[in-house]
C-alpha atoms as a PDB file:
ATOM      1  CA  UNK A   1      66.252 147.791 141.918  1.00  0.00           C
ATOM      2  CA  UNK A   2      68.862 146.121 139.933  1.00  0.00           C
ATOM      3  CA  UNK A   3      70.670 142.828 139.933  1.00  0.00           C
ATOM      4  CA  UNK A   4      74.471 142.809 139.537  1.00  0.00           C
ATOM      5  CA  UNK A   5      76.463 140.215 138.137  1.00  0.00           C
ATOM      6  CA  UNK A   6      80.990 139.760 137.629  1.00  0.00           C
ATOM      7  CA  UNK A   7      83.102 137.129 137.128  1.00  0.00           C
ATOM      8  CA  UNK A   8      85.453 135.923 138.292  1.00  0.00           C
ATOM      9  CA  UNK A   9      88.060 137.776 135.891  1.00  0.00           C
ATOM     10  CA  UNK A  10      86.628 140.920 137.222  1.00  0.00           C
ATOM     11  CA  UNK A  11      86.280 140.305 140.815  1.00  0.00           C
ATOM     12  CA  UNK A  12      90.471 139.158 140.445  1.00  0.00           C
ATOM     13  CA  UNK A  13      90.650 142.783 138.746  1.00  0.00           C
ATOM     14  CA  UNK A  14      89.217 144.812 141.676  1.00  0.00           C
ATOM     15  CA  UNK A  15      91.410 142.846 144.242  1.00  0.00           C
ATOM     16  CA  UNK A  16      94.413 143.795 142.722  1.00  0.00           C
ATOM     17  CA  UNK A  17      93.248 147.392 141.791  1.00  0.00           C
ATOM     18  CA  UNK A  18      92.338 147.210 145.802  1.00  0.00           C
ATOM     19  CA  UNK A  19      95.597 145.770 147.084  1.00  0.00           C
ATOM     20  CA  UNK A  20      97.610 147.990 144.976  1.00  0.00           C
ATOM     21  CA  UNK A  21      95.626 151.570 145.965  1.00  0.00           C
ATOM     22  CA  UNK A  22      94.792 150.699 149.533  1.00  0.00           C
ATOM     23  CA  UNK A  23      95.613 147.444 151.851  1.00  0.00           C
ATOM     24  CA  UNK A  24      94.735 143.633 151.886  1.00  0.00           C
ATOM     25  CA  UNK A  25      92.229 144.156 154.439  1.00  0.00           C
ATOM     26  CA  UNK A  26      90.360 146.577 152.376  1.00  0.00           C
ATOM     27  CA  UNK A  27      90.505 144.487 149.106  1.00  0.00           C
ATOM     28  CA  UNK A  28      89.648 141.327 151.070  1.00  0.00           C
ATOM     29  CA  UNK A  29      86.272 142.994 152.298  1.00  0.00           C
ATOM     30  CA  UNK A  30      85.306 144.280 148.658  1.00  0.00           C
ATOM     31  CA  UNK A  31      86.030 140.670 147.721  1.00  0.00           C
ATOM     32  CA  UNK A  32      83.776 139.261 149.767  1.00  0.00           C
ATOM     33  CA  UNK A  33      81.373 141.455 149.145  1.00  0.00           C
ATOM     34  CA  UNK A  34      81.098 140.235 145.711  1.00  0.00           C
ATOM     35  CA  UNK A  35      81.865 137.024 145.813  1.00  0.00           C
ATOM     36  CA  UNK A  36      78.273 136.634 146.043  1.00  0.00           C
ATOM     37  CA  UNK A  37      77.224 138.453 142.652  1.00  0.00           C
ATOM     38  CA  UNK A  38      79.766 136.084 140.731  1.00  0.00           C
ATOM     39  CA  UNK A  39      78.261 134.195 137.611  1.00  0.00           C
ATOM     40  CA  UNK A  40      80.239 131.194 135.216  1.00  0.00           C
ATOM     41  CA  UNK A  41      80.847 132.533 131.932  1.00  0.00           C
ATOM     42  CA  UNK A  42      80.566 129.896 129.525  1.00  0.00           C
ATOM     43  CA  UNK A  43      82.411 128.562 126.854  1.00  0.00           C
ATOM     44  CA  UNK A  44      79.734 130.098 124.208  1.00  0.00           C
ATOM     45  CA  UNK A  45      80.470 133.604 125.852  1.00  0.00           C
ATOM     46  CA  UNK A  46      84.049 133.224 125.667  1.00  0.00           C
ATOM     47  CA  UNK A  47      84.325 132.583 122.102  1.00  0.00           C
ATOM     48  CA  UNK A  48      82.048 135.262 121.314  1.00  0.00           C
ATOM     49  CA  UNK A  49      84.259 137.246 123.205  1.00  0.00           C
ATOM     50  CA  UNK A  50      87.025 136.655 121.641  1.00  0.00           C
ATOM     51  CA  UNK A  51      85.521 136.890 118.489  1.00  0.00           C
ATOM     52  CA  UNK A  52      84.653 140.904 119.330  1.00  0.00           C
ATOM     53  CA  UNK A  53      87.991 141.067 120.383  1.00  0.00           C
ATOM     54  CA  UNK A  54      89.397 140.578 117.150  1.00  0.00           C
ATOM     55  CA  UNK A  55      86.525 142.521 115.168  1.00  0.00           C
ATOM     56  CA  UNK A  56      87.937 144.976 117.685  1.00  0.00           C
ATOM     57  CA  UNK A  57      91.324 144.856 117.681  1.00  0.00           C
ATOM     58  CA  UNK A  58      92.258 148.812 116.632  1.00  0.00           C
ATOM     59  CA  UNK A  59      90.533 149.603 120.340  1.00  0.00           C
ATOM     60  CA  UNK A  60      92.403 147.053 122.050  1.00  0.00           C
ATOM     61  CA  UNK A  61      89.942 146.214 124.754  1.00  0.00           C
ATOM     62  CA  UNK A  62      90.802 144.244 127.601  1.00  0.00           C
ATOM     63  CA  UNK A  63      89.614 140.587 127.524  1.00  0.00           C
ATOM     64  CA  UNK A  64      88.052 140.673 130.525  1.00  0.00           C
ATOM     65  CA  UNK A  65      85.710 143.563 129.743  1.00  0.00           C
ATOM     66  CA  UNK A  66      84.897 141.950 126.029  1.00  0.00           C
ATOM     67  CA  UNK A  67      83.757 138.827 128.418  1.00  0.00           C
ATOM     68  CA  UNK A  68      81.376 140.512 130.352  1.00  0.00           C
ATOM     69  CA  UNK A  69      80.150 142.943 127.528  1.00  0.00           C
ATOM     70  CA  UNK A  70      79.527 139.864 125.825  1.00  0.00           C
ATOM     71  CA  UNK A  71      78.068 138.541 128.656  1.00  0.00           C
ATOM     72  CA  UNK A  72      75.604 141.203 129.198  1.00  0.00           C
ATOM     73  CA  UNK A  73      74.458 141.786 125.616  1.00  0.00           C
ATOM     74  CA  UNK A  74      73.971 137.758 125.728  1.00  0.00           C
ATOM     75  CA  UNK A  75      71.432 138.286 128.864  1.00  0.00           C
ATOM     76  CA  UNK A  76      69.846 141.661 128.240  1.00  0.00           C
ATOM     77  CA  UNK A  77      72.331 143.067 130.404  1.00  0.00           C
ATOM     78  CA  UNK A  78      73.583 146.656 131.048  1.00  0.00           C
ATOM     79  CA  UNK A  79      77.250 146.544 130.769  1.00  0.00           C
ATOM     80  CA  UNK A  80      78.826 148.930 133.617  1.00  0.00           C
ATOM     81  CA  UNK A  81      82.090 150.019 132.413  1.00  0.00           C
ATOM     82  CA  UNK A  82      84.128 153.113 133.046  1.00  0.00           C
ATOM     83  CA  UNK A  83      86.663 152.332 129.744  1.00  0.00           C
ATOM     84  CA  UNK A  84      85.940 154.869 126.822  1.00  0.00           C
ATOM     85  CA  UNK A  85      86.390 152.316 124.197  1.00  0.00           C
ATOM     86  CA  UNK A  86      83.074 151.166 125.171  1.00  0.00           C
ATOM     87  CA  UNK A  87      81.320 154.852 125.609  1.00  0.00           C
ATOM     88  CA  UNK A  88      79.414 154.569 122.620  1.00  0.00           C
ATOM     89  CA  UNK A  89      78.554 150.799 122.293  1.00  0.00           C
ATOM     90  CA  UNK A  90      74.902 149.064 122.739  1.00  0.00           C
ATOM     91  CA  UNK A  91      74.122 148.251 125.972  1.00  0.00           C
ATOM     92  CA  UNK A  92      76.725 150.000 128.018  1.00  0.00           C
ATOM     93  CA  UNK A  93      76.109 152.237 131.737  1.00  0.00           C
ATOM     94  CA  UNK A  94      79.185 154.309 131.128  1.00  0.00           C
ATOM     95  CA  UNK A  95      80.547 155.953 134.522  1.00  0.00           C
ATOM     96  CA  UNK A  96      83.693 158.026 135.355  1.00  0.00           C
END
């Protein structure tokens, strides 16, 4: 019952995480799988972003995940993570 969203950021992540673990045929299906769940992050988004980057910066989080936690606290979103850094923080489905 719930609507997923990436971007494009993430969907290059799981390719290479993919490609690197398995085979290009395997990480080519995945990422056309969800190519179709892919949203444009906006410039707003990535300056905020960026922003909790740097109000981060002792937890050096990735960029990409600061984009779509961003993202998600920007639409009412449940951010879907499996990085620790972001265990504790509003809004976030943490899985192992």
């Amino acid at each position: 019952d719930n609507t997923l969203f990436t971007g494009e950021q993430n969907l290059m992540e799981l390719y290479f995480a993919i490609l690197r673990d398995y085979d290009e045929q395997k990480a080519e299906k995945y990422f056309q799988f969800w190519l179709e769940f892919i949203v444009q992050i906006s410039q707003d988004i990535i300056k905020k972003a960026m922003k909790f980057k740097l109000i981060n910066k002792k937890d050096k989080l990735s960029y990409v995940d600061c984009i779509g936690y961003i993202f998600s606290q920007e639409n009412e979103m449940k951010f879907l993570t499996g990085d620790q850094k972001f265990e504790n923080k509003i809004g976030v489905e943490f899985v192992k």
